[in-house]
Structures are given as structure tokens and as C-alpha cells.
Protein backbone atom coordinates (compact mmCIF):
# COMPACT_ATOMS: atom_id res chain seq x y z
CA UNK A 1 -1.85 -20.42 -33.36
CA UNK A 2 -2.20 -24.07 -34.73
CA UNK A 3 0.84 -25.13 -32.94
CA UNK A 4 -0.31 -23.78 -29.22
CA UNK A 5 -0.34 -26.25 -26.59
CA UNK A 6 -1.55 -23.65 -23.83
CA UNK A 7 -4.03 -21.24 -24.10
CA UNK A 8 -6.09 -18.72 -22.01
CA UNK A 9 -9.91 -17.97 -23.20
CA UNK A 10 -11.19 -15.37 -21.98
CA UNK A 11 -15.41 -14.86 -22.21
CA UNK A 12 -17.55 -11.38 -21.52
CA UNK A 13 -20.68 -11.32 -19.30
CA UNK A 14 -22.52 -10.44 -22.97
CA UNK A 15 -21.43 -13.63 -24.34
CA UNK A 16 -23.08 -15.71 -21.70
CA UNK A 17 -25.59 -14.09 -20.51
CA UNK A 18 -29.17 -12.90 -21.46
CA UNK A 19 -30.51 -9.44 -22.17
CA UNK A 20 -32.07 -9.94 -18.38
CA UNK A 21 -29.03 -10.50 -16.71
CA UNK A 22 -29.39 -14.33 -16.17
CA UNK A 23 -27.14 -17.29 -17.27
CA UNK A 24 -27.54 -18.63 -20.98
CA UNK A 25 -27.33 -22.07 -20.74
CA UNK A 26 -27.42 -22.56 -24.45
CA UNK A 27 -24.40 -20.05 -24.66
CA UNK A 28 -22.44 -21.48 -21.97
CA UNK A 29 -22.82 -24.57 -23.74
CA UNK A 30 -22.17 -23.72 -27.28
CA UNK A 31 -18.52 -22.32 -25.53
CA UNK A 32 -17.88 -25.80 -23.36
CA UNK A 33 -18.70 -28.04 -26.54
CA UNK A 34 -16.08 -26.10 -28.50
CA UNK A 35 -13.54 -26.16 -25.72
CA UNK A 36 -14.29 -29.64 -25.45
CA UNK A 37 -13.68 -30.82 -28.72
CA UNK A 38 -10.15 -28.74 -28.75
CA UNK A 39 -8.99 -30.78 -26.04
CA UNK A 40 -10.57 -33.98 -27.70
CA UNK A 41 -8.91 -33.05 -30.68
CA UNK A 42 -11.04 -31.24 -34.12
CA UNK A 43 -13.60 -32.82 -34.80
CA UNK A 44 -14.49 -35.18 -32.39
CA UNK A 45 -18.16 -35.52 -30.68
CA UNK A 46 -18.39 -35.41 -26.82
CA UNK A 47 -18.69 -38.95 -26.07
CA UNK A 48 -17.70 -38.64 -22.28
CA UNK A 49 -14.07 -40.02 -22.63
CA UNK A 50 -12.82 -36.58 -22.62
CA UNK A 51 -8.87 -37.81 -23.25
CA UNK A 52 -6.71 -39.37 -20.66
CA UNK A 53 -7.49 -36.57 -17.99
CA UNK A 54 -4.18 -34.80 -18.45
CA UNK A 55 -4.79 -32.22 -20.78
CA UNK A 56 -6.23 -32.90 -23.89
CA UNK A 57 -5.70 -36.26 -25.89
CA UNK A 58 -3.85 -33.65 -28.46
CA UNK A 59 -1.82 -32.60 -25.64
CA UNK A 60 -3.59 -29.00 -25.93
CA UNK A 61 -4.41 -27.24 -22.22
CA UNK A 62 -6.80 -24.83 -21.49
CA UNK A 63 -7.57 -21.88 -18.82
CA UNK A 64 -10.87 -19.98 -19.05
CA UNK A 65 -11.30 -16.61 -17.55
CA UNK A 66 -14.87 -16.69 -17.15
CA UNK A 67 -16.65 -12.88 -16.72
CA UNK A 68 -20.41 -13.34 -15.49
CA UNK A 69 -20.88 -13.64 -12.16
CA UNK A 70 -22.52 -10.45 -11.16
CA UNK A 71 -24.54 -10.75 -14.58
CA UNK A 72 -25.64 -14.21 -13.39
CA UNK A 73 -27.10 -12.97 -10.23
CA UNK A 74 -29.13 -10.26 -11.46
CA UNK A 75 -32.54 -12.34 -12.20
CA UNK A 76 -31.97 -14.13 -9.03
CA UNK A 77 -31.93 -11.25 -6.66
CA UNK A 78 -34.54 -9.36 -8.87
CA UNK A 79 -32.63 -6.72 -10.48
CA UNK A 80 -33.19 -5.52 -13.78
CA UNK A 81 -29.91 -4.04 -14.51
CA UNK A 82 -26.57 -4.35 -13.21
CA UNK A 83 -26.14 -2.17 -9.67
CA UNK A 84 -23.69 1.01 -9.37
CA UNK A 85 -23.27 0.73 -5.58
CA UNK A 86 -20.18 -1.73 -4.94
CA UNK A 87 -22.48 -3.45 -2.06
CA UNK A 88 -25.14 -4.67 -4.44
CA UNK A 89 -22.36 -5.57 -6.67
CA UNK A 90 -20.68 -7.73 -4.51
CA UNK A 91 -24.19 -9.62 -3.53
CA UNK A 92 -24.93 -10.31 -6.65
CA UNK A 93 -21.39 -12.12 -7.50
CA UNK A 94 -21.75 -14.02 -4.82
CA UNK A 95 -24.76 -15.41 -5.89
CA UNK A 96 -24.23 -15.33 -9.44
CA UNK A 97 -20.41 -17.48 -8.81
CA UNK A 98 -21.85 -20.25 -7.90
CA UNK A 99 -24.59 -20.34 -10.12
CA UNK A 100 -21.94 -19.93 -13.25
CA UNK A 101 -19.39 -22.03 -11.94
CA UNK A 102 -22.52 -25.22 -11.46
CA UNK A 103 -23.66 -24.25 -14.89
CA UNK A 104 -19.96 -24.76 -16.13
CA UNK A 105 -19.41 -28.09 -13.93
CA UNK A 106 -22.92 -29.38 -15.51
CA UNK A 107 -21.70 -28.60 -19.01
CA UNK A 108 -18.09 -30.10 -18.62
CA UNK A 109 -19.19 -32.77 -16.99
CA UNK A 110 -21.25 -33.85 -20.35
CA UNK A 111 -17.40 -34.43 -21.82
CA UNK A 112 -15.96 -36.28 -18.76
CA UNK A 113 -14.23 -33.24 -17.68
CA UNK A 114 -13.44 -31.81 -14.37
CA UNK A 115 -12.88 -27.75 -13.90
CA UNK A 116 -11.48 -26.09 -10.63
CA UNK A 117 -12.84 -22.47 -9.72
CA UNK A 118 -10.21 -19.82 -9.04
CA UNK A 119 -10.58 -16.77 -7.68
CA UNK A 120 -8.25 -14.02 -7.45
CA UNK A 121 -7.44 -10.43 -6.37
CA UNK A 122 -4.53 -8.16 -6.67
CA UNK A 123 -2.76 -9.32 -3.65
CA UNK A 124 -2.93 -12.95 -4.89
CA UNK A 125 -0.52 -11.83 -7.75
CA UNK A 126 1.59 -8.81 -7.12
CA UNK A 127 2.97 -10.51 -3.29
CA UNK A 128 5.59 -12.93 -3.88
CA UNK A 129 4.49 -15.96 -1.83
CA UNK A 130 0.92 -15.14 -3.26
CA UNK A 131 1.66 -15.40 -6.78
CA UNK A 132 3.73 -18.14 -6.25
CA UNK A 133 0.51 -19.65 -4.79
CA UNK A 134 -1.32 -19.01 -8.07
CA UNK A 135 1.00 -20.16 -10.06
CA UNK A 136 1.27 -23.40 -8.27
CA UNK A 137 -2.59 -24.14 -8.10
CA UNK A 138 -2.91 -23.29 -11.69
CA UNK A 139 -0.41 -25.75 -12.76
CA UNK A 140 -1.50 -28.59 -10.91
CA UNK A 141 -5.39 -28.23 -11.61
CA UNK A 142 -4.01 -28.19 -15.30
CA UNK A 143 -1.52 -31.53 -14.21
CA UNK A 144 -4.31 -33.50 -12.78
CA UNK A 145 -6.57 -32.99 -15.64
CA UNK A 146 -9.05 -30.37 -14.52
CA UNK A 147 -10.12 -27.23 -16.69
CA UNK A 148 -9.35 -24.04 -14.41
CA UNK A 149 -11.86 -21.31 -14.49
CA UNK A 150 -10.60 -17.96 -13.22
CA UNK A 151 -12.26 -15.02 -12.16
CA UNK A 152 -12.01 -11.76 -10.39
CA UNK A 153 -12.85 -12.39 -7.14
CA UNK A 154 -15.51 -9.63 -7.17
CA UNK A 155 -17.62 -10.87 -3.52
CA UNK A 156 -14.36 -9.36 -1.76
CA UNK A 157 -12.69 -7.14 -3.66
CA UNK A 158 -13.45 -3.58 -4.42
CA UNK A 159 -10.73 -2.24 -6.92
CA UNK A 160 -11.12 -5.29 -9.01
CA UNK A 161 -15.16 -4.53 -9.74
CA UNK A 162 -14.15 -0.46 -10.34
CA UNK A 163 -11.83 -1.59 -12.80
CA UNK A 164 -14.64 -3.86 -14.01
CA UNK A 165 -13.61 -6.50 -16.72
CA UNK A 166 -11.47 -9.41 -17.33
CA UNK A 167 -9.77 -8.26 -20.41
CA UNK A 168 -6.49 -7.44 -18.50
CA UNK A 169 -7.05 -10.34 -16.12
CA UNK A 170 -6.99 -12.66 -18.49
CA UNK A 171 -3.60 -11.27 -20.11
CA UNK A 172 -1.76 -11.59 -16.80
CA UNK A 173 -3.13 -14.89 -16.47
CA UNK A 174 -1.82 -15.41 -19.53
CA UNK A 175 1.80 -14.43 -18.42
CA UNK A 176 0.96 -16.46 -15.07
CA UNK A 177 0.68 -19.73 -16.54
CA UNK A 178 3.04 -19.01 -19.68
CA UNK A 179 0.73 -19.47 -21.95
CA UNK A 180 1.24 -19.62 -25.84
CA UNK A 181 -1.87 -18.14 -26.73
CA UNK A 182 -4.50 -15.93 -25.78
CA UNK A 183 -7.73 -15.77 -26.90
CA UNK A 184 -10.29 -12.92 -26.41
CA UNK A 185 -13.69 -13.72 -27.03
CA UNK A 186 -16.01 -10.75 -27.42
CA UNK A 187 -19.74 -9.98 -29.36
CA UNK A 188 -17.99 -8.30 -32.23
CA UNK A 189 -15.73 -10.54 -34.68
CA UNK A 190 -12.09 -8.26 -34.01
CA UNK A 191 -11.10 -5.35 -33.56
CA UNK A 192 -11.84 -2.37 -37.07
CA UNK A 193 -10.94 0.72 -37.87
CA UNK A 194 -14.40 2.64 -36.46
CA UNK A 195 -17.72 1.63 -35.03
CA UNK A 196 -18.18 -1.61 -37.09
CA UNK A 197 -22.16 -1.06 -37.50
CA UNK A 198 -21.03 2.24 -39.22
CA UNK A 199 -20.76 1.80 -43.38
CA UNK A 200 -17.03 2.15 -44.47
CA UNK A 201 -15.35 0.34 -41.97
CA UNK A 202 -13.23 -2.53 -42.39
CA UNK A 203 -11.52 -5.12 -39.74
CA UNK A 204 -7.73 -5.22 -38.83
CA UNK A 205 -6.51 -8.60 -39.55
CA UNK A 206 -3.04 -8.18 -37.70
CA UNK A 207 -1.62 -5.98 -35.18
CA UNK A 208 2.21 -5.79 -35.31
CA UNK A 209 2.93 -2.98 -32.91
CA UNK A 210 1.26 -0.06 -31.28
CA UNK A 211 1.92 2.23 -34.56
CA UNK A 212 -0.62 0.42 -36.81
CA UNK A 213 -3.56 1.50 -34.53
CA UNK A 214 -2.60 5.36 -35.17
CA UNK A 215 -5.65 6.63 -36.20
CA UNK A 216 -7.90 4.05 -34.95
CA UNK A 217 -10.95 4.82 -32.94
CA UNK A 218 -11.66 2.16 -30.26
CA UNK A 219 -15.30 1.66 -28.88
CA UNK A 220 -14.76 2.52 -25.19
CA UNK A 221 -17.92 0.33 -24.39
CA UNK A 222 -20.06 -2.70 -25.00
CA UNK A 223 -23.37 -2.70 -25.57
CA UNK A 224 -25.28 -5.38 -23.68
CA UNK A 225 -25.46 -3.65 -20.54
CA UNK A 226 -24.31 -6.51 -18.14
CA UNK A 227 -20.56 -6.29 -19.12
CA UNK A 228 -18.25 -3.38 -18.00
CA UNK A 229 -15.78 -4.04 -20.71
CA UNK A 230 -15.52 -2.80 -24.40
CA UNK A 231 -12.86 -2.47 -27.12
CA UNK A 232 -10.46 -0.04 -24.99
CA UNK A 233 -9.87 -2.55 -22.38
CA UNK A 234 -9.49 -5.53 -25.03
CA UNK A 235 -6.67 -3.66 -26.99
CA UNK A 236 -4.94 -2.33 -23.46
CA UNK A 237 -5.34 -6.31 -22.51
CA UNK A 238 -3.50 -7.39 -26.18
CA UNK A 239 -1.03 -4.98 -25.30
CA UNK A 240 -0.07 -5.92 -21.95
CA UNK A 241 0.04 -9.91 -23.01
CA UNK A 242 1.95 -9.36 -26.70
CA UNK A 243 4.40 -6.82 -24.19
CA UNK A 244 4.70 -10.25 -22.01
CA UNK A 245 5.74 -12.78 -24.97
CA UNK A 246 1.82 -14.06 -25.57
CA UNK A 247 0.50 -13.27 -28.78
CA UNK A 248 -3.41 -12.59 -28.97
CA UNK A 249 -6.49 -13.34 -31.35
CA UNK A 250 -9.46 -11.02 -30.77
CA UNK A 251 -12.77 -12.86 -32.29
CA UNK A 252 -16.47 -13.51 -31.56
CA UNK A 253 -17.71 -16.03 -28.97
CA UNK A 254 -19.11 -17.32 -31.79
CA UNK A 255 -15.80 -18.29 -34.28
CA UNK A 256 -14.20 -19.68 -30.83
CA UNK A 257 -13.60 -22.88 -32.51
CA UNK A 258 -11.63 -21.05 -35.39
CA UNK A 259 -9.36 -19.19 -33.16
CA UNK A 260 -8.32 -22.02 -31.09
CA UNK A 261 -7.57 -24.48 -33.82
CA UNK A 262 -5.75 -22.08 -35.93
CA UNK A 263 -7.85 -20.81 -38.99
CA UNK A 264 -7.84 -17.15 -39.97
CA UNK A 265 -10.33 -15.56 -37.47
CA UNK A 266 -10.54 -12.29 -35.90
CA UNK A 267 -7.61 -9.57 -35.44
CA UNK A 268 -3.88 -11.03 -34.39
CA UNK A 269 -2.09 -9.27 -32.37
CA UNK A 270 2.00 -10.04 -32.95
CA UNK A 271 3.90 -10.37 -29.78
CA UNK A 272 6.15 -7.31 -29.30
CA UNK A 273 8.37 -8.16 -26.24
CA UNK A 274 9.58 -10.91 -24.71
CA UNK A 275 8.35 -14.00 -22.62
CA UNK A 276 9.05 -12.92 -18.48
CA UNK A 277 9.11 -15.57 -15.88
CA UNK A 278 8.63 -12.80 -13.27
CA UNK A 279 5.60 -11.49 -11.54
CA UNK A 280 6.36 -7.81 -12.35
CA UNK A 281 4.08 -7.56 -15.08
CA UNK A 282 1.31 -8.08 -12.40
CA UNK A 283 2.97 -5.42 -9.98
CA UNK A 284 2.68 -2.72 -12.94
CA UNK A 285 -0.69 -3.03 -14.52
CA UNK A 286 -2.74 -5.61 -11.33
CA UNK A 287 -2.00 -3.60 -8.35
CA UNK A 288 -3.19 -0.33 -6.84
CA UNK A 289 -0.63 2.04 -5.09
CA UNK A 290 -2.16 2.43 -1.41
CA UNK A 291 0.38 5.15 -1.46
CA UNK A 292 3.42 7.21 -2.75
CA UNK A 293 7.10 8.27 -1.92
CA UNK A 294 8.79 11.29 -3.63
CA UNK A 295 12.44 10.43 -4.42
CA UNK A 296 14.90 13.19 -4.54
CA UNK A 297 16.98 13.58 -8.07
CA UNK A 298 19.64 11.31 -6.98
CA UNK A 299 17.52 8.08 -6.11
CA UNK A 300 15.49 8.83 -9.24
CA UNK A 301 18.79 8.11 -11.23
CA UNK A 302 19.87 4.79 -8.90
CA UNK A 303 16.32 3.10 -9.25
CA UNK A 304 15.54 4.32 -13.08
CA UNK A 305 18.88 4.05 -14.73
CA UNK A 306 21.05 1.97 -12.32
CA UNK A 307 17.97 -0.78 -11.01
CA UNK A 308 18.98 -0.33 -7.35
CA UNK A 309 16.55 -0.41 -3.99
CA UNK A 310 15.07 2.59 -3.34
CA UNK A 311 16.59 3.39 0.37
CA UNK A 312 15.61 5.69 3.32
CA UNK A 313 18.41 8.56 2.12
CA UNK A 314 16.52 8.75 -1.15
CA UNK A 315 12.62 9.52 -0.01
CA UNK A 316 11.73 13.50 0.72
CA UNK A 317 8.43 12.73 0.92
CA UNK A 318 5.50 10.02 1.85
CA UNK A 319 1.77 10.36 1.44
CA UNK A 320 -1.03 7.95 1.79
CA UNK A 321 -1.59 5.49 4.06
CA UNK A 322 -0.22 1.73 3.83
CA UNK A 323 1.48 -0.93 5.31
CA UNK A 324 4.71 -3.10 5.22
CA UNK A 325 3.78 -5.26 1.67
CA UNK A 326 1.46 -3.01 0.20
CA UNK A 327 2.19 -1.56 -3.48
CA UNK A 328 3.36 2.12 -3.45
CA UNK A 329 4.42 4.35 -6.68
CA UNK A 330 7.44 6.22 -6.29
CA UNK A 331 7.81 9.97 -7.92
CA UNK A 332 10.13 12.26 -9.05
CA UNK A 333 10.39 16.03 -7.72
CA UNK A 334 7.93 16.80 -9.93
CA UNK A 335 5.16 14.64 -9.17
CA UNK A 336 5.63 12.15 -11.67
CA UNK A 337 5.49 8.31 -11.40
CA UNK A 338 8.96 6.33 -12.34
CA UNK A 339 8.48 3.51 -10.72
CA UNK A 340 6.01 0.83 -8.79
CA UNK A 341 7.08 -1.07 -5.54
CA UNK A 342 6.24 -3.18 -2.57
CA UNK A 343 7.25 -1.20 0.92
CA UNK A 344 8.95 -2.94 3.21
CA UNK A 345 7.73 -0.53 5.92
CA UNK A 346 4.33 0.93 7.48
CA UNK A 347 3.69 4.86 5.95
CA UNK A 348 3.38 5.69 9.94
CA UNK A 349 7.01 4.47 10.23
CA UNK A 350 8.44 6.14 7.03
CA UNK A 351 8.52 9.91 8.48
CA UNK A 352 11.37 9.50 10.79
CA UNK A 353 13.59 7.49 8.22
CA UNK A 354 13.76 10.11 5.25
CA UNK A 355 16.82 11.00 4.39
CA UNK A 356 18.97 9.11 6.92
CA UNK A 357 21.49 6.30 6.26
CA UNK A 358 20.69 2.75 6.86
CA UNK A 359 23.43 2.40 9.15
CA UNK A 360 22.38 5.43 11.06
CA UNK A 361 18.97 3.48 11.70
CA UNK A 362 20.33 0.79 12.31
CA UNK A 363 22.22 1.62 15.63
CA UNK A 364 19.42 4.11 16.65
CA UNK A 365 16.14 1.96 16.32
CA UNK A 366 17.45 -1.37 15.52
CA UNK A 367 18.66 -4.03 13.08
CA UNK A 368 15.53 -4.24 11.26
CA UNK A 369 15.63 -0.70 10.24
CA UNK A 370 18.82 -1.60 8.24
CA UNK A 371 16.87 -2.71 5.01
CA UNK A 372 15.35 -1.51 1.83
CA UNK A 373 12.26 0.74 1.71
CA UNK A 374 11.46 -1.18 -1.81
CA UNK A 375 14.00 -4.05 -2.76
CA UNK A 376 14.46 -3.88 -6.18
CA UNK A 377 13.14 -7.16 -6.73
CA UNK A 378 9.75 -5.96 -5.40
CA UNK A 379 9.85 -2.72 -8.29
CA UNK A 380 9.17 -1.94 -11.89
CA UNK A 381 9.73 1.02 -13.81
CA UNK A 382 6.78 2.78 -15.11
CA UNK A 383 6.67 3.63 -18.86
């Protein structure tokens, strides 16, 4: 943890927000003065120097993934609670973005440091030439010395504000920038072994692997009332990140300074896989299948077992409707996902290309029809 030169901090709306839905300035504060001062280096006072403007004068970098913008715009569109209809939902982020992303300027700006707003979506991450585009901006806001604060871009997107948090953002952010760390920051202190207001119950200090939650009950949500997100989507988030090669601390906004310089804080989750350089991990657990194609037996076996391209001869069925890019699942015979994928074709177009050779398309409707429904490097299995 000490030793972590890149890190990803993630914040909930309950951790900057007040009980009536409108920034904390006090809070959002309290967070920038200890990111601050890890960039600065422990211990030092914001004196407006800020380091050399690359990184931190430690050589430390940070990303924040910043929840709060519908929570922000509550007060300032009078409304007392956070709205179930997607509409109001999206109004209020895109008043409430601004107003956190000034509030975070303002605050930064007290260290002599710059921060860069980005906003994302599925698409931004699971398309090739989009995720490329994220990855780029990312690393050269963090080259030329500015803070980047990412968030779901909830004005636009729809999925993104069912789903609700930025627990599992932040982890594929995490993987996105190759980060060394992640850092969840929530109300409660880590993660425990029952409701931790309940007498009796006692906080897991390390993770190592999905066995030494058996028997755990996880909180499935938060209790502020502006935030979507609770335990359940903090432990799926640890999973997906340790999965990726990032190991995770789970702590309190408040011991955010103990968790980024190293000191026994919170719950640890061990990493349990390996670091990927690939954007697959978004195309399993970012995107939404617009769709589905049921494989016969045969293609089942070449893309599960042999990693091949799903072709036209494999596919007896299609349902949904999509086009050429969009992420699909693809199913066995009996209804069950095996794998996720990026179509290279419309679902209008798919009907007359079951079952037939690519050849046999190819001299009938064209060279273009001679190509991959899903190239394998646009798939990943499904656990």
C-alpha cells in the first residue's frame, strides 16, 4: 500500500453530501486536503506549491471517482429526496456536475492543483477506439499534472444510473489506468462480518479470496438516502479489481489519509488474478447485451474451449435488437450465457446468415459478409 505510486479513490454521494441532498463543502474539503498532502508528500501543509505539476513531489498519482452529482442537484432544483423517474435523474446530474466539479476546482485550487472532469459511459470503454480514447486522456491529464475526476456520465446515460453507483466504476478505472491501488471510501470503516451497529460483530481485516466471506452477510444498502450504493456493490467492485491485478482497501471517508499512505486501515482485499492490459474486463462486467445469439453445441466448444470467432455456421438463433458494435451475449442450447461479444453485424442482417459458411456469403451477398459475427478479440467468456 505504502509503496503505490498510482491509485484510484473512489468517494459515495453520503460522504459528500448533506442529509438534504446538497454539496458539503466542509466534506469535500476535508477529502481534497488529504489528497493534497499525499501528493505533497505526509505531512506537509497546503502552501500552494502543490509539487512540480507532474504528479506528486513523492512521485505518487491520483484518480478520483467522484459519486455526487445527482445528490448535488437535489437542493438546487428543490427536491427533497433523490427522484425514481430516470428524467428527473438525469436533470438533476446535470445540474449537480457542475456544481461538484466547481466545488472540487475551488478546493484544489487552494493546493495549486489543476483537476480535469471525465465523464464516461459504457460505450466509452467496452469499443476499442473508445477505450483507447479513455485510456489516452487519462494518462495525459495525469502527465501534465492535473488530478482527473471521473464519473458516470449520468445526464446521458440510462443503464449507468439503473445500475446506480461507482463502486464497479471505479474498479475498471482502476484496471484502465493500471493502477496499483484502489481505494474505496465509504461511511462505515470496512467491510464485518454482520450489520456493524449490531453487538457481536467484528471487522475483516483482510480478504484473500472469495472463500473467507462464506458466511458473511453483506448490507445490500446504504443508509443516507442520496447514494444508490451499499456493501454488495463495494465487495462485487473488490472483486472485479483484485480479479484484474489491483488490490483494494475498503475504509471510511474519514481514515482516507491512512489508507493512502499505508497504515493499517479498513479491510484489504489481496489481489487474486493477474494484472490485464486488455479492455475485456470492461466488456464483461461495463456493458449491457442489446441482444443475444444461441450457438449450436459445436460453436459452444470452438469459442469456450478453443477461443475462436464465433461465425455465421455456429448461430441457430438471434433475439433482440442491435447494431454492428453493440455488445451481445452468446448462449448455449439451453439458454445459458458462455460468452460476451461485440457483433460485427446489425440483428436485422443476422437472420439470413445462420448457419451458412462464410464463403457461401461471400459470393452470394458480397465480400463484406465474409467476416466474423464476434472476432474473438471483441469476446470474453462468462464465468
Amino acid at each position: 500500500m505504502a509503496a503505490a505510486r498510482r491509485i484510484v479513490v473512489k468517494i459515495g454521494s453520503s460522504s459528500l453530501t448533506t442529509a438534504a441532498g446538497g454539496l458539503d463543502a466542509d466534506r469535500v474539503d476535508a477529502l481534497v486536503d488529504v489528497l493534497a498532502k499525499v501528493l505533497d508528500g505526509d505531512g506537509k501543509d497546503g502552501d500552494g506549491k502543490g509539487g512540480d505539476g507532474r504528479g506528486g513531489a513523492n512521485g505518487k498519482e491520483i484518480v478520483l471517482v467522484s459519486s455526487g452529482a445527482i445528490a448535488a442537484g437535489l437542493a438546487p432544483l428543490g427536491l427533497d429526496r433523490r427522484p425514481r423517474d430516470l428524467a428527473r435523474q438525469q436533470a438533476a446530474a446535470s445540474v449537480g456536475q457542475g456544481l461538484l466539479v466547481a466545488r472540487y476546482t475551488a478546493s484544489f485550487a487552494r493546493y495549486g492543483r489543476r483537476v480535469g472532469q471525465v465523464l464516461l459511459t459504457t460505450d466509452d470503454t467496452s469499443r476499442r477506439a473508445h477505450y483507447r480514447n479513455a485510456t489516452r486522456t487519462l494518462d495525459q491529464l495525469l502527465a501534465m499534472g492535473a488530478l482527473p475526476i471521473v464519473n458516470e456520465n449520468d445526464t446521458v446515460a440510462t443503464d449507468e444510473i439503473r445500475f446506480g453507483d461507482n463502486d464497479r466504476l471505479a474498479a475498471l478505472v482502476a484496471h484502465l489506468v493500471r493502477a496499483d491501488l484502489l481505494v474505496l471510501l465509504s461511511d462505515v470503516d470496512g467491510l464485518y462480518d454482520g450489520d456493524p451497529r449490531t453487538p457481536g460483530t467484528s471487522r475483516i481485516d483482510e480478504v484473500r479470496g472469495p472463500e473467507d466471506l462464506d458466511g458473511v452477510s453483506i448490507g445490500s444498502a446504504g443508509r443516507s438516502g442520496v447514494g444508490t450504493g451499499g456493501m454488495v456493490t463495494k465487495v462485487e467492485a473488490a472483486r472485479i479489481a483484485t480479479a484484474a491485478g489491483v488490490p483494494v482497501v475498503l475504509t471510511s471517508a474519514s481514515r482516507a489519509g491512512d489508507a493512502l499512505l499505508g497504515r493499517h486501515t479498513g479491510t484489504f482485499f489481496h489481489r487474486t488474478g493477474r494484472r490485464s492490459a486488455n479492455r475485456l474486463l470492461w466488456l464483461a462486467h461495463a456493458s449491457a447485451p442489446r441482444g443475444a445469439l444461441t450457438l449450436d453445441d459445436g460453436a459452444v466448444r470452438a469459442v469456450v474451449e478453443r477461443r475462436t470467432s464465433l461465425l455465421p455456421a455456429g448461430i441457430a438463433a438471434v433475439e433482440g435488437e442491435f447494431t454492428a458494435g453493440d455488445p451481445v451475449e452468446l448462449r448455449d442450447t439451453q439458454g445459458r450465457p458462455v460468452a460476451r461479444g461485440l457483433v460485427n453485424f446489425d440483428a436485422k442482417e443476422i437472420p439470413q446468415l445462420i448457419g451458412r459458411s462464410t464463403r457461401d456469403l461471400a459470393r452470394e451477398l458480397g465480400p463484406a459478409y465474409e467476416r466474423e459475427v464476434v472476432h474473438r478479440d471483441d469476446l470474453v467468456l462468462l464465468d
